[in-house]
PDB file of N, CA and C in Angstrom:
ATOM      1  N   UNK A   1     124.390  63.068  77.569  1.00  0.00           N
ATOM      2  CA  UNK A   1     124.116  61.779  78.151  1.00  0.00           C
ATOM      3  C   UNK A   1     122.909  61.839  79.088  1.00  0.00           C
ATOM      4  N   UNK A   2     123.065  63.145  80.023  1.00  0.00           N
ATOM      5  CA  UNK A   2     121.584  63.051  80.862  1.00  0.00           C
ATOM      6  C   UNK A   2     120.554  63.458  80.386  1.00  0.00           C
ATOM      7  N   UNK A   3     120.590  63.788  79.291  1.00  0.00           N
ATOM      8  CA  UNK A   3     119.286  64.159  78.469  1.00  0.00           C
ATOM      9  C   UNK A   3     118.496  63.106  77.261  1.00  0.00           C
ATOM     10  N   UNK A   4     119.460  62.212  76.969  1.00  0.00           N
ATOM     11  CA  UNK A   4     119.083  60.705  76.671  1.00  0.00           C
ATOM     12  C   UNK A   4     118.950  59.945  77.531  1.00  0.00           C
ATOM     13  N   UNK A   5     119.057  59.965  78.840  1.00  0.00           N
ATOM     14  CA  UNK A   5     118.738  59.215  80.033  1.00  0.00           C
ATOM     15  C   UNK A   5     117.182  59.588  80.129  1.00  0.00           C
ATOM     16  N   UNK A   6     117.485  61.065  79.943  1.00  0.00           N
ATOM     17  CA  UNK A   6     115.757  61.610  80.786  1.00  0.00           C
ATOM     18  C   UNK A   6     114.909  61.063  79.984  1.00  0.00           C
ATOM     19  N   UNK A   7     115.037  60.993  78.296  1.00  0.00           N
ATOM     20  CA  UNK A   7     113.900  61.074  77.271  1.00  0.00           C
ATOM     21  C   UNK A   7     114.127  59.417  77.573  1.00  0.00           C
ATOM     22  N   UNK A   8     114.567  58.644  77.418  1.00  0.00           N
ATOM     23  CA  UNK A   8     114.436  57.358  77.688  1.00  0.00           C
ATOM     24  C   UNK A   8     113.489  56.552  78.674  1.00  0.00           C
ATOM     25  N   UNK A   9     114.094  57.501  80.352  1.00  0.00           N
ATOM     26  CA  UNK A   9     112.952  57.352  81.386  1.00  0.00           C
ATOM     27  C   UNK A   9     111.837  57.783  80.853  1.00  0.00           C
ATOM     28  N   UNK A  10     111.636  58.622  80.323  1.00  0.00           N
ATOM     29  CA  UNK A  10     110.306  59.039  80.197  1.00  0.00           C
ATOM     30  C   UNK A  10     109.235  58.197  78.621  1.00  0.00           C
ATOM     31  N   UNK A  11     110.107  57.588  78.066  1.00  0.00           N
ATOM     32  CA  UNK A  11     109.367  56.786  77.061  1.00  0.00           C
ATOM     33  C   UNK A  11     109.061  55.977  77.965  1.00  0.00           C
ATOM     34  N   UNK A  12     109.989  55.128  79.048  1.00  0.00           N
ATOM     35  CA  UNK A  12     109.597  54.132  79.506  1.00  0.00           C
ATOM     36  C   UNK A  12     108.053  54.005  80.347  1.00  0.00           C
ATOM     37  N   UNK A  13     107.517  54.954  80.601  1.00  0.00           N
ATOM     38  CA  UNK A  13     107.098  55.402  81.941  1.00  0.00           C
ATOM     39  C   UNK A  13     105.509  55.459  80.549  1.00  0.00           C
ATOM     40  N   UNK A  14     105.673  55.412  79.182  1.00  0.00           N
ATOM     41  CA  UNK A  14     104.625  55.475  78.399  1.00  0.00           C
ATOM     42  C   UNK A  14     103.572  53.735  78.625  1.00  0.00           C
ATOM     43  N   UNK A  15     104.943  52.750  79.324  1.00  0.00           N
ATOM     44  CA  UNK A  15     104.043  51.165  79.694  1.00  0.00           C
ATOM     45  C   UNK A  15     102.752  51.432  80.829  1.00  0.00           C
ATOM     46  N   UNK A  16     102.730  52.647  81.334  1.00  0.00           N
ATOM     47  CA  UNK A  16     101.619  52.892  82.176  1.00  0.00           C
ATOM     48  C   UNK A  16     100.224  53.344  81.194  1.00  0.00           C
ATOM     49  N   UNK A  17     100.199  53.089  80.265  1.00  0.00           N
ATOM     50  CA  UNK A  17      98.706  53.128  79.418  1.00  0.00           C
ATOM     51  C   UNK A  17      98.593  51.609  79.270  1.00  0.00           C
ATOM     52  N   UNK A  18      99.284  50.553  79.175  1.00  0.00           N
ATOM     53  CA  UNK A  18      99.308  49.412  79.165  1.00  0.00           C
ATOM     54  C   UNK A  18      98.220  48.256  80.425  1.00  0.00           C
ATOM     55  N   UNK A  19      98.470  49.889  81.383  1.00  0.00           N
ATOM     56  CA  UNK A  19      97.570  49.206  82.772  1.00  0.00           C
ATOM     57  C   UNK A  19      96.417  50.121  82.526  1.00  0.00           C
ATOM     58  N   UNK A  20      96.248  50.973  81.799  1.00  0.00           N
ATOM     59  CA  UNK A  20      95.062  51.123  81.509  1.00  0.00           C
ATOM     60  C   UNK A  20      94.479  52.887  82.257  1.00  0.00           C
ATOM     61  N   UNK A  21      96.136  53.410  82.517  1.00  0.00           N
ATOM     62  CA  UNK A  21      95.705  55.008  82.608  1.00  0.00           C
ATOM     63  C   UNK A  21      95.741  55.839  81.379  1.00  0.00           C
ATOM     64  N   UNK A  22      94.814  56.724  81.464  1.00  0.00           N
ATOM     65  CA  UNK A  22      94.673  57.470  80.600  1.00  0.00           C
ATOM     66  C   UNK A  22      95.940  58.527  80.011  1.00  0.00           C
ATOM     67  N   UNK A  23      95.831  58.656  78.562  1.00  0.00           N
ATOM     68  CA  UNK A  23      96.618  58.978  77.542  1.00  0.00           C
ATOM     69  C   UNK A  23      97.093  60.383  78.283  1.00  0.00           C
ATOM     70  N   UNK A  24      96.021  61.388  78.480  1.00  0.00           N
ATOM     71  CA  UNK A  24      96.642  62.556  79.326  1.00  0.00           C
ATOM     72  C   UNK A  24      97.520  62.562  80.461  1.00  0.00           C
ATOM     73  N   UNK A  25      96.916  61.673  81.089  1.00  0.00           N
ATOM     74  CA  UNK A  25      98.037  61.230  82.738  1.00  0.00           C
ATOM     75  C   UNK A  25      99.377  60.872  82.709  1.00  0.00           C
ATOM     76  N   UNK A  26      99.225  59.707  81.422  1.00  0.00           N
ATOM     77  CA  UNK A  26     100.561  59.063  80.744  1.00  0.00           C
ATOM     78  C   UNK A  26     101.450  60.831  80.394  1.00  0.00           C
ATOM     79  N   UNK A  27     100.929  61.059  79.128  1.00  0.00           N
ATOM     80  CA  UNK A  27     101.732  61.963  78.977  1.00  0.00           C
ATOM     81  C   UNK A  27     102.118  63.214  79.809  1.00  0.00           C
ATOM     82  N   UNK A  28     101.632  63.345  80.878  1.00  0.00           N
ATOM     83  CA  UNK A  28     101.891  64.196  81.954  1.00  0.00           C
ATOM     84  C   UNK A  28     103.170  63.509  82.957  1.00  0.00           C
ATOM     85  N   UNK A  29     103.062  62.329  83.126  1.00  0.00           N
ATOM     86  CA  UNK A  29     103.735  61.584  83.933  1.00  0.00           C
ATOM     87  C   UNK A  29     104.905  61.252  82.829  1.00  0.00           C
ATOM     88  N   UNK A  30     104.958  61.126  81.439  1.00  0.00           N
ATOM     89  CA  UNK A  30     105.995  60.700  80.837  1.00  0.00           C
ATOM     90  C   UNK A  30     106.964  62.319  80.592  1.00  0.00           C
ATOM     91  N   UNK A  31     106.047  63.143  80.821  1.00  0.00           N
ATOM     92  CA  UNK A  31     106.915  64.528  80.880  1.00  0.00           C
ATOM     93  C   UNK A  31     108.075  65.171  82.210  1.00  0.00           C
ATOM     94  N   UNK A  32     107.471  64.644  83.365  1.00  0.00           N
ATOM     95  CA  UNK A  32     108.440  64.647  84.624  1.00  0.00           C
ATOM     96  C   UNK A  32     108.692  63.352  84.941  1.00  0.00           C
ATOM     97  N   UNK A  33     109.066  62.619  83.724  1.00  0.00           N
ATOM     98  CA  UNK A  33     109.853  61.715  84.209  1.00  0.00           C
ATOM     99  C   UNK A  33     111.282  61.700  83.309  1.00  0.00           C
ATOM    100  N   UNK A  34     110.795  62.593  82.274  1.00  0.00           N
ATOM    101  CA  UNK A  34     112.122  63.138  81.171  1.00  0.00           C
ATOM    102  C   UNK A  34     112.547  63.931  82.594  1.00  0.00           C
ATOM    103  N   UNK A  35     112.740  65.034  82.835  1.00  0.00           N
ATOM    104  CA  UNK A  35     112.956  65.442  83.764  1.00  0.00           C
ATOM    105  C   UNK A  35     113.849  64.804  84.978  1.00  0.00           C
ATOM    106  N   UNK A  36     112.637  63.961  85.995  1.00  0.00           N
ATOM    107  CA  UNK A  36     113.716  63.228  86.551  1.00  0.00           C
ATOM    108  C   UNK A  36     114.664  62.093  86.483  1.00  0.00           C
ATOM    109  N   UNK A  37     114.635  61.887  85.105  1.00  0.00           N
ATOM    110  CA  UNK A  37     115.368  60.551  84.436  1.00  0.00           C
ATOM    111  C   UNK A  37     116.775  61.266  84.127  1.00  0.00           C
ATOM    112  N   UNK A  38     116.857  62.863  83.516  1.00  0.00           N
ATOM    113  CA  UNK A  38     118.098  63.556  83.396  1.00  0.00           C
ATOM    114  C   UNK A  38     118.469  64.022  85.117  1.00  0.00           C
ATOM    115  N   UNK A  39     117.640  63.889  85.762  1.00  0.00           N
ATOM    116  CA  UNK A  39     117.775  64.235  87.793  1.00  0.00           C
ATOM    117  C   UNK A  39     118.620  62.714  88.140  1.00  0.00           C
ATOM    118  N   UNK A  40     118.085  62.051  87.497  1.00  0.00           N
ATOM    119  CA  UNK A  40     118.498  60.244  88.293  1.00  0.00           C
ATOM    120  C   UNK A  40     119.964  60.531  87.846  1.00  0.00           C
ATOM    121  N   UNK A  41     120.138  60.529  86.107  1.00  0.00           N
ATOM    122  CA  UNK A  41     121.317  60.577  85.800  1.00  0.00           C
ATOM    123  C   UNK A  41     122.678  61.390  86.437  1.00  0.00           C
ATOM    124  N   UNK A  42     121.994  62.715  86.250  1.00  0.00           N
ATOM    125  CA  UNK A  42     123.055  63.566  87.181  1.00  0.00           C
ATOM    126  C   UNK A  42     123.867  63.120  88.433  1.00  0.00           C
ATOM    127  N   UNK A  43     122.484  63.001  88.800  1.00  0.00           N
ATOM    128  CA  UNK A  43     123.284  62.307  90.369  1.00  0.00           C
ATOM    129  C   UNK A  43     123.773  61.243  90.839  1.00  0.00           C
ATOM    130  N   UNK A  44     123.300  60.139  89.765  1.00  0.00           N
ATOM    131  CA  UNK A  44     124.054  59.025  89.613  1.00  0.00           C
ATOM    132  C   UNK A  44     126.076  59.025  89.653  1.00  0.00           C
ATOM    133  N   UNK A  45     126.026  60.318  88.158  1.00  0.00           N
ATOM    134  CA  UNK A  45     127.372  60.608  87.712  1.00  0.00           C
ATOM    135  C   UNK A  45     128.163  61.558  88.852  1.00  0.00           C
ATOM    136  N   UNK A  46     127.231  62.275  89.678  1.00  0.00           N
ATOM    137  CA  UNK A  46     127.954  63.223  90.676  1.00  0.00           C
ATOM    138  C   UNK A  46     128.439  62.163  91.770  1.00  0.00           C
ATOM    139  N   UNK A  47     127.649  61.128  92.001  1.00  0.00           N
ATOM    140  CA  UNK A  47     127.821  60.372  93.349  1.00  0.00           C
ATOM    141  C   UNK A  47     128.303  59.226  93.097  1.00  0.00           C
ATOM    142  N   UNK A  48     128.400  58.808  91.689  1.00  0.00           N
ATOM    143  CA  UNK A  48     128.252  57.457  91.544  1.00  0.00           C
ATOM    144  C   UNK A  48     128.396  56.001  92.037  1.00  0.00           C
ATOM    145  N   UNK A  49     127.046  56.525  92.581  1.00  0.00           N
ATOM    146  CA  UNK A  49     125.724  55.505  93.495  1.00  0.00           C
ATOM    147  C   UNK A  49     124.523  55.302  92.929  1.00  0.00           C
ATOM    148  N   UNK A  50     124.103  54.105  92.584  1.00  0.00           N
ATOM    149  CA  UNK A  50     123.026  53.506  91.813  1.00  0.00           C
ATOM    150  C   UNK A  50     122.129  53.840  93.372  1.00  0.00           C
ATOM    151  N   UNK A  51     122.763  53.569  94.483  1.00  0.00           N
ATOM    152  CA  UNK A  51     121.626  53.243  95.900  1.00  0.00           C
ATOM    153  C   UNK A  51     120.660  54.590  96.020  1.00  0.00           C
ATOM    154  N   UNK A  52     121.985  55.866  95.195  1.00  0.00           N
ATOM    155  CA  UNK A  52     120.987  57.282  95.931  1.00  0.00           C
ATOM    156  C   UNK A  52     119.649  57.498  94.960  1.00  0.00           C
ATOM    157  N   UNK A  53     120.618  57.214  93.708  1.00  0.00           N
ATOM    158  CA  UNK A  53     118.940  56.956  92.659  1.00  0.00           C
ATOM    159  C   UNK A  53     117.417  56.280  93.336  1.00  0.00           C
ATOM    160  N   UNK A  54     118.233  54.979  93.455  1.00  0.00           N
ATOM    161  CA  UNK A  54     116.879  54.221  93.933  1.00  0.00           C
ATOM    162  C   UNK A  54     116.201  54.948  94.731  1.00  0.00           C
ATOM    163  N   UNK A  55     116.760  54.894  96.095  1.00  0.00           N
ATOM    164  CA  UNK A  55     116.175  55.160  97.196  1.00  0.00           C
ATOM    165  C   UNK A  55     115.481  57.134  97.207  1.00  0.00           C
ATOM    166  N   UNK A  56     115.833  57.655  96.171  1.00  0.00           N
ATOM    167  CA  UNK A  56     115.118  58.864  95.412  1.00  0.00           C
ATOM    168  C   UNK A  56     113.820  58.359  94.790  1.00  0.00           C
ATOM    169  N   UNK A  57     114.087  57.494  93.853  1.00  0.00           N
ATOM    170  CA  UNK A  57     112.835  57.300  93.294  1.00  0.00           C
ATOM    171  C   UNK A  57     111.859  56.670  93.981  1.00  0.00           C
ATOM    172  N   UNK A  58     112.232  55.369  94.949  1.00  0.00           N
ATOM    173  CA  UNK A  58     111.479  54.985  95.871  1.00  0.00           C
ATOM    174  C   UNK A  58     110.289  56.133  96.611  1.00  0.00           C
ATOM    175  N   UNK A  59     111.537  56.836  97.126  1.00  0.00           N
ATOM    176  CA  UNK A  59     110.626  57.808  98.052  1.00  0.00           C
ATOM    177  C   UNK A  59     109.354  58.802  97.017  1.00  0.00           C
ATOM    178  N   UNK A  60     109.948  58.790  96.092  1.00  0.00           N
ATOM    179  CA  UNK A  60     108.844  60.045  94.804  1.00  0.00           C
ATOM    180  C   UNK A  60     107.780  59.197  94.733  1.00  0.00           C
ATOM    181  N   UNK A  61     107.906  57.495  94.557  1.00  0.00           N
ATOM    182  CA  UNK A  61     106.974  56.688  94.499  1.00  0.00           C
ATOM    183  C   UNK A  61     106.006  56.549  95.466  1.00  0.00           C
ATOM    184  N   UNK A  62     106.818  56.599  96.878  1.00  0.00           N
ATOM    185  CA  UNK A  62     105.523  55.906  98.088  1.00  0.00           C
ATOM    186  C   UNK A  62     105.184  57.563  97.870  1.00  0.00           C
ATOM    187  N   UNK A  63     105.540  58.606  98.005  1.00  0.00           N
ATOM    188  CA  UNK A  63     104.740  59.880  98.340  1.00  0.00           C
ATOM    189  C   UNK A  63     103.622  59.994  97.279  1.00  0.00           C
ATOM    190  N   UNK A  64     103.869  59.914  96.029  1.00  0.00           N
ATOM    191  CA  UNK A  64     103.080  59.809  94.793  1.00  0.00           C
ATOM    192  C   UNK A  64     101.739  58.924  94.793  1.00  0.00           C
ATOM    193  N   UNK A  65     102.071  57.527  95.355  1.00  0.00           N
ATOM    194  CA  UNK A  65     100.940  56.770  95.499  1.00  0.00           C
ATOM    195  C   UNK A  65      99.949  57.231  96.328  1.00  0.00           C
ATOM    196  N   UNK A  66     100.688  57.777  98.032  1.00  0.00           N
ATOM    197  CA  UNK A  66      99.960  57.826  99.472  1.00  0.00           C
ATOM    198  C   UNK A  66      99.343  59.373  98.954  1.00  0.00           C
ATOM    199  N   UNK A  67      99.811  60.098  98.178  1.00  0.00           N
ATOM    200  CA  UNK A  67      98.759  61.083  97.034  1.00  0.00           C
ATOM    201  C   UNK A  67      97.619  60.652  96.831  1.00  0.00           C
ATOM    202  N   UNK A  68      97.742  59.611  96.095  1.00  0.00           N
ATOM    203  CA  UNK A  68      96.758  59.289  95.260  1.00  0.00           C
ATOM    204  C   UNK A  68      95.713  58.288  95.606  1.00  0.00           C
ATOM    205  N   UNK A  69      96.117  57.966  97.488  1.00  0.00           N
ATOM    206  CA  UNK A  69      94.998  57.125  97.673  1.00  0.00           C
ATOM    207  C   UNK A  69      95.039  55.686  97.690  1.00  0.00           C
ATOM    208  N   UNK A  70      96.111  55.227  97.440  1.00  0.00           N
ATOM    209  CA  UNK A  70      96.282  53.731  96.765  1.00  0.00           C
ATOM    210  C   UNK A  70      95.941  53.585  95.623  1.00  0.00           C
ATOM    211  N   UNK A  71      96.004  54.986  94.574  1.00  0.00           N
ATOM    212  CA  UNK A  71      95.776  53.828  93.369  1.00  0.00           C
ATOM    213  C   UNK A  71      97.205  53.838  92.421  1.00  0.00           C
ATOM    214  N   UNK A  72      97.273  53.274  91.883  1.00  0.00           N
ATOM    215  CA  UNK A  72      98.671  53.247  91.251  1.00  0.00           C
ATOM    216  C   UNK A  72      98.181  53.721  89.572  1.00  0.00           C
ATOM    217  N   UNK A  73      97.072  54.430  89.423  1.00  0.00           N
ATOM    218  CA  UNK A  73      97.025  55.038  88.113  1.00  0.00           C
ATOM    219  C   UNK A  73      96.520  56.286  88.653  1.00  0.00           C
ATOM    220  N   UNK A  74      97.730  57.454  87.695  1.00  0.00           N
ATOM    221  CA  UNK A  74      97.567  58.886  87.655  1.00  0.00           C
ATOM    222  C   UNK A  74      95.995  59.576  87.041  1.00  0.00           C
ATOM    223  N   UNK A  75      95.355  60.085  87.859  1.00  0.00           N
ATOM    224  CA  UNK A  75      94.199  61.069  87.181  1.00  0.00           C
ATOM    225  C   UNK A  75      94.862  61.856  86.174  1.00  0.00           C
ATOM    226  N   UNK A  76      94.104  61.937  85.227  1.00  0.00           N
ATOM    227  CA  UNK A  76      93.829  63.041  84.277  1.00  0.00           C
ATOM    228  C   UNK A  76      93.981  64.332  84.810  1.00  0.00           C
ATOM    229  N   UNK A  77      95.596  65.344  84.043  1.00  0.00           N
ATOM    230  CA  UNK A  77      95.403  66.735  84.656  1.00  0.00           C
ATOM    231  C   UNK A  77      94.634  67.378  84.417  1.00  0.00           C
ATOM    232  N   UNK A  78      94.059  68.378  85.131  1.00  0.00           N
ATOM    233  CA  UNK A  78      93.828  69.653  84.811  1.00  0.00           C
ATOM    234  C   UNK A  78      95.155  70.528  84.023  1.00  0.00           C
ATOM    235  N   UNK A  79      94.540  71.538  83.860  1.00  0.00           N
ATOM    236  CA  UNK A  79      95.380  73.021  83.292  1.00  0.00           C
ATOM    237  C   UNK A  79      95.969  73.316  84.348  1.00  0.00           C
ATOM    238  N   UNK A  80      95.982  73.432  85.641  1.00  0.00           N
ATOM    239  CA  UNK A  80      96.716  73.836  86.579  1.00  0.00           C
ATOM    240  C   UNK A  80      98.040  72.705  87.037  1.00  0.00           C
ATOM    241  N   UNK A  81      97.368  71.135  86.599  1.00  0.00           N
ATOM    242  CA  UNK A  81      98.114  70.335  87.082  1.00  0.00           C
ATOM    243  C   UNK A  81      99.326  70.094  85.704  1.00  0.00           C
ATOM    244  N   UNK A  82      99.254  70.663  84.599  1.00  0.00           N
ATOM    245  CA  UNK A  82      99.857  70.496  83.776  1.00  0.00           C
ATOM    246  C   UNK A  82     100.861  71.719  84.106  1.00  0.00           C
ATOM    247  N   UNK A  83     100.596  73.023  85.048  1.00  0.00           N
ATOM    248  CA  UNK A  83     101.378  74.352  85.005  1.00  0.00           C
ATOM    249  C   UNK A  83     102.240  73.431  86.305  1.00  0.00           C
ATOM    250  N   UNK A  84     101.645  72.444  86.843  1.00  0.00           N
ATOM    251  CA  UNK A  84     102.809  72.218  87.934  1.00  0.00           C
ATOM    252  C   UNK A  84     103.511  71.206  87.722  1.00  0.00           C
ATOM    253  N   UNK A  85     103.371  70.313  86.399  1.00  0.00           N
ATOM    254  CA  UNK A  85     104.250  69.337  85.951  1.00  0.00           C
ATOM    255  C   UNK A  85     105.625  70.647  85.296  1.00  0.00           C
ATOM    256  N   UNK A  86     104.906  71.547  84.302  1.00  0.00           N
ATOM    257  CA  UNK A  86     106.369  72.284  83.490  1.00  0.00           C
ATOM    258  C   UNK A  86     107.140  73.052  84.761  1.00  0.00           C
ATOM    259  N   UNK A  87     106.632  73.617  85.319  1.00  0.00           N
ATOM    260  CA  UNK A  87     107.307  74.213  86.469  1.00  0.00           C
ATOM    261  C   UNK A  87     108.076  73.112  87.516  1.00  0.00           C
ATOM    262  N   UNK A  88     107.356  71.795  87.470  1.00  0.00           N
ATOM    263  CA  UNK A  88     108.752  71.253  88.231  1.00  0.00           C
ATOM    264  C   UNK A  88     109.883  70.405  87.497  1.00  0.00           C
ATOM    265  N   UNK A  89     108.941  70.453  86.180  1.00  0.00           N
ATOM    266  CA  UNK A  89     110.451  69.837  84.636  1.00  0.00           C
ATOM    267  C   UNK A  89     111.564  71.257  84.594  1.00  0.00           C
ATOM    268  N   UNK A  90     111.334  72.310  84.597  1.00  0.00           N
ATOM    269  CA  UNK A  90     112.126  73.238  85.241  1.00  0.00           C
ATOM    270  C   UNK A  90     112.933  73.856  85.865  1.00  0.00           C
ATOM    271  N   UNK A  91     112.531  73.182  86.935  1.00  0.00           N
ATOM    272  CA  UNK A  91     113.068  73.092  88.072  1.00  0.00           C
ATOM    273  C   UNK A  91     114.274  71.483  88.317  1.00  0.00           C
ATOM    274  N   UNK A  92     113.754  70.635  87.938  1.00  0.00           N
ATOM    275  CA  UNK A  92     114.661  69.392  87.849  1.00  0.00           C
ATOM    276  C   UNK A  92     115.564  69.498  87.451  1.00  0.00           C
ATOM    277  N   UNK A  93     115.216  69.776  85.988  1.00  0.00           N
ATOM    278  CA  UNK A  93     116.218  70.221  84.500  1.00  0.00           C
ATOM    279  C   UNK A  93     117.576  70.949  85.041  1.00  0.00           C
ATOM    280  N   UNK A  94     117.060  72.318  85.793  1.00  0.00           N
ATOM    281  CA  UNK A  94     117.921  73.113  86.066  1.00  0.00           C
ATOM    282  C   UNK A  94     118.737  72.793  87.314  1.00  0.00           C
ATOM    283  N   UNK A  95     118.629  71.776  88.216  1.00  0.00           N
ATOM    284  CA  UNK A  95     119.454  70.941  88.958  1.00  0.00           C
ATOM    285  C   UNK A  95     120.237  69.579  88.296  1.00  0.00           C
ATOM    286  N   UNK A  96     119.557  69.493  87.799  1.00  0.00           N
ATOM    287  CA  UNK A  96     120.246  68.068  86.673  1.00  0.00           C
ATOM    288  C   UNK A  96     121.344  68.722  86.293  1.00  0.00           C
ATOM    289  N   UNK A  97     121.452  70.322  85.552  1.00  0.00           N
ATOM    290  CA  UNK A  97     122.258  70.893  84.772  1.00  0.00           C
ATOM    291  C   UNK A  97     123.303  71.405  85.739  1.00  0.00           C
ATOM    292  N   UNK A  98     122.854  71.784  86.667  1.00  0.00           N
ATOM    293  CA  UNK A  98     123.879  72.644  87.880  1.00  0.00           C
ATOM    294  C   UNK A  98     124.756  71.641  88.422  1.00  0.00           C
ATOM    295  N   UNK A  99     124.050  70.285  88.511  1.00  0.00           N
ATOM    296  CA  UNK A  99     125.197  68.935  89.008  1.00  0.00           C
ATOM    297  C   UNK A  99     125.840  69.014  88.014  1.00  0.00           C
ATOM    298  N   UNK A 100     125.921  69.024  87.018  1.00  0.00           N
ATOM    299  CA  UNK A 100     126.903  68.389  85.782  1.00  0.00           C
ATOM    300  C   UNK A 100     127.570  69.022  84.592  1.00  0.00           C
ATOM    301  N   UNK A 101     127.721  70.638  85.661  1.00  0.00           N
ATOM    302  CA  UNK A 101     128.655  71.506  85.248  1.00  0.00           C
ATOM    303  C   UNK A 101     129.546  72.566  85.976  1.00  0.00           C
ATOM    304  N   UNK A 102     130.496  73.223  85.391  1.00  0.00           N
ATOM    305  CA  UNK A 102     131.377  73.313  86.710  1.00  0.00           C
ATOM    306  C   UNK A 102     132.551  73.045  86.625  1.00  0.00           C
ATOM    307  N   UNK A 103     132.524  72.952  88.329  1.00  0.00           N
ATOM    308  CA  UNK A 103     133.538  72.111  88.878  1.00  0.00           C
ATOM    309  C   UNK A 103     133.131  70.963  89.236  1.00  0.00           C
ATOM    310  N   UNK A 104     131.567  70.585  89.552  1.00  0.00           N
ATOM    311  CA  UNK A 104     131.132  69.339  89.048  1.00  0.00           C
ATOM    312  C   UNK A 104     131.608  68.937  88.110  1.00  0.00           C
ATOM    313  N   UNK A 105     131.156  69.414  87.020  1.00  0.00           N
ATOM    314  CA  UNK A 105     131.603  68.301  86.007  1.00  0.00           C
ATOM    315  C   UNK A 105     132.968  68.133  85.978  1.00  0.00           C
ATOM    316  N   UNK A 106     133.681  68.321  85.916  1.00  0.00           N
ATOM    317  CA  UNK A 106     135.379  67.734  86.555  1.00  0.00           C
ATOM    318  C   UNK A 106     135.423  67.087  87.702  1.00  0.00           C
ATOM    319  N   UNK A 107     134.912  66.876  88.143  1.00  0.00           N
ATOM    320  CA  UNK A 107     134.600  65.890  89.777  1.00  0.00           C
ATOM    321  C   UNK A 107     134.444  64.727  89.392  1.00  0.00           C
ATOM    322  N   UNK A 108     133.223  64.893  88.367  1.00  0.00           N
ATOM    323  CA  UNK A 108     132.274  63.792  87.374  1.00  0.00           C
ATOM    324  C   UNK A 108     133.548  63.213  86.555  1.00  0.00           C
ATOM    325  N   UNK A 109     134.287  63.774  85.522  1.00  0.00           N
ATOM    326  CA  UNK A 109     135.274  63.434  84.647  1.00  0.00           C
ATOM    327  C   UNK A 109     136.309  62.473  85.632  1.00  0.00           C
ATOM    328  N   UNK A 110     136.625  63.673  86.856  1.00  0.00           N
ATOM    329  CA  UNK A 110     138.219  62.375  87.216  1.00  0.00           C
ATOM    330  C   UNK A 110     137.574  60.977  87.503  1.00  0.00           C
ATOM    331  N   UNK A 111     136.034  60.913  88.264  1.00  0.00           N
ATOM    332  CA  UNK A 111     135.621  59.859  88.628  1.00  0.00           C
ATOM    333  C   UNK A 111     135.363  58.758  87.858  1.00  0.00           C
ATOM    334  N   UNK A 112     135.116  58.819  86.881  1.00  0.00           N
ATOM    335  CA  UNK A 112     134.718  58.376  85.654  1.00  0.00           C
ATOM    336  C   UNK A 112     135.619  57.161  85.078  1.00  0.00           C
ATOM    337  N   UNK A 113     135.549  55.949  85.149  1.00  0.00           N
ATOM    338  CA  UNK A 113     136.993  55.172  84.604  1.00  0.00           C
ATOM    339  C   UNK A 113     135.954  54.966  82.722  1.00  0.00           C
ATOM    340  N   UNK A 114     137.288  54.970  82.177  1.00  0.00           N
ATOM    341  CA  UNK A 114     137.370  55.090  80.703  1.00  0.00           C
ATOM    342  C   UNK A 114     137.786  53.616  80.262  1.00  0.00           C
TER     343      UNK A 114
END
């Protein structure tokens, strides 16, 4: 389920060529957002709180922009900026996975109405 969440976020996140950023940026940005789309999910199901999502992504957003200057379209990576997108899909992935197994995931299950 959080891994059809992630690839989902991250198609979605492909409407940013629509405003007119470039195809590399897109697909850099549609790659850690698979990532934190299976991160949103997890923690959605560990906490289940839509508020902690938001207010997660919120914050990735204002830091991301006040990055970038005010602009709301991603530069084109480099080779280095592409080694720090897989290294933090990595890194997400492997917290996404650590919430939602376990004794997590039985935390997740009783909470869960069917």
């Amino acid at each position: 389920m959080i891994v059809i969440n992630g690839v989902l976020f991250g198609l979605w996140h492909s409407s940013n060529l629509l405003a007119g950023q470039a195809i590399n940026a897109t697909l850099n940005q549609m790659v850690f957002a698979v990532g934190m789309g299976m991160l949103f999910a997890a923690v959605y199901l560990y906490t289940q709180s839509i508020a902690v999502t938001m207010v997660v992504h919120f914050l990735l957003d204002v830091f991301s922009f006040s990055y970038a200057n005010g602009n709301f379209l991603m530069a084109s990576p480099d080779d280095i900026g592409w080694v720090e997108t897989w290294i933090l899909l990595i890194v997400v992935v492997a917290v996404a996975l650590f919430l939602v197994t376990g004794k997590r995931k039985l935390a997740i299950q009783k909470s869960l109405v069917y």
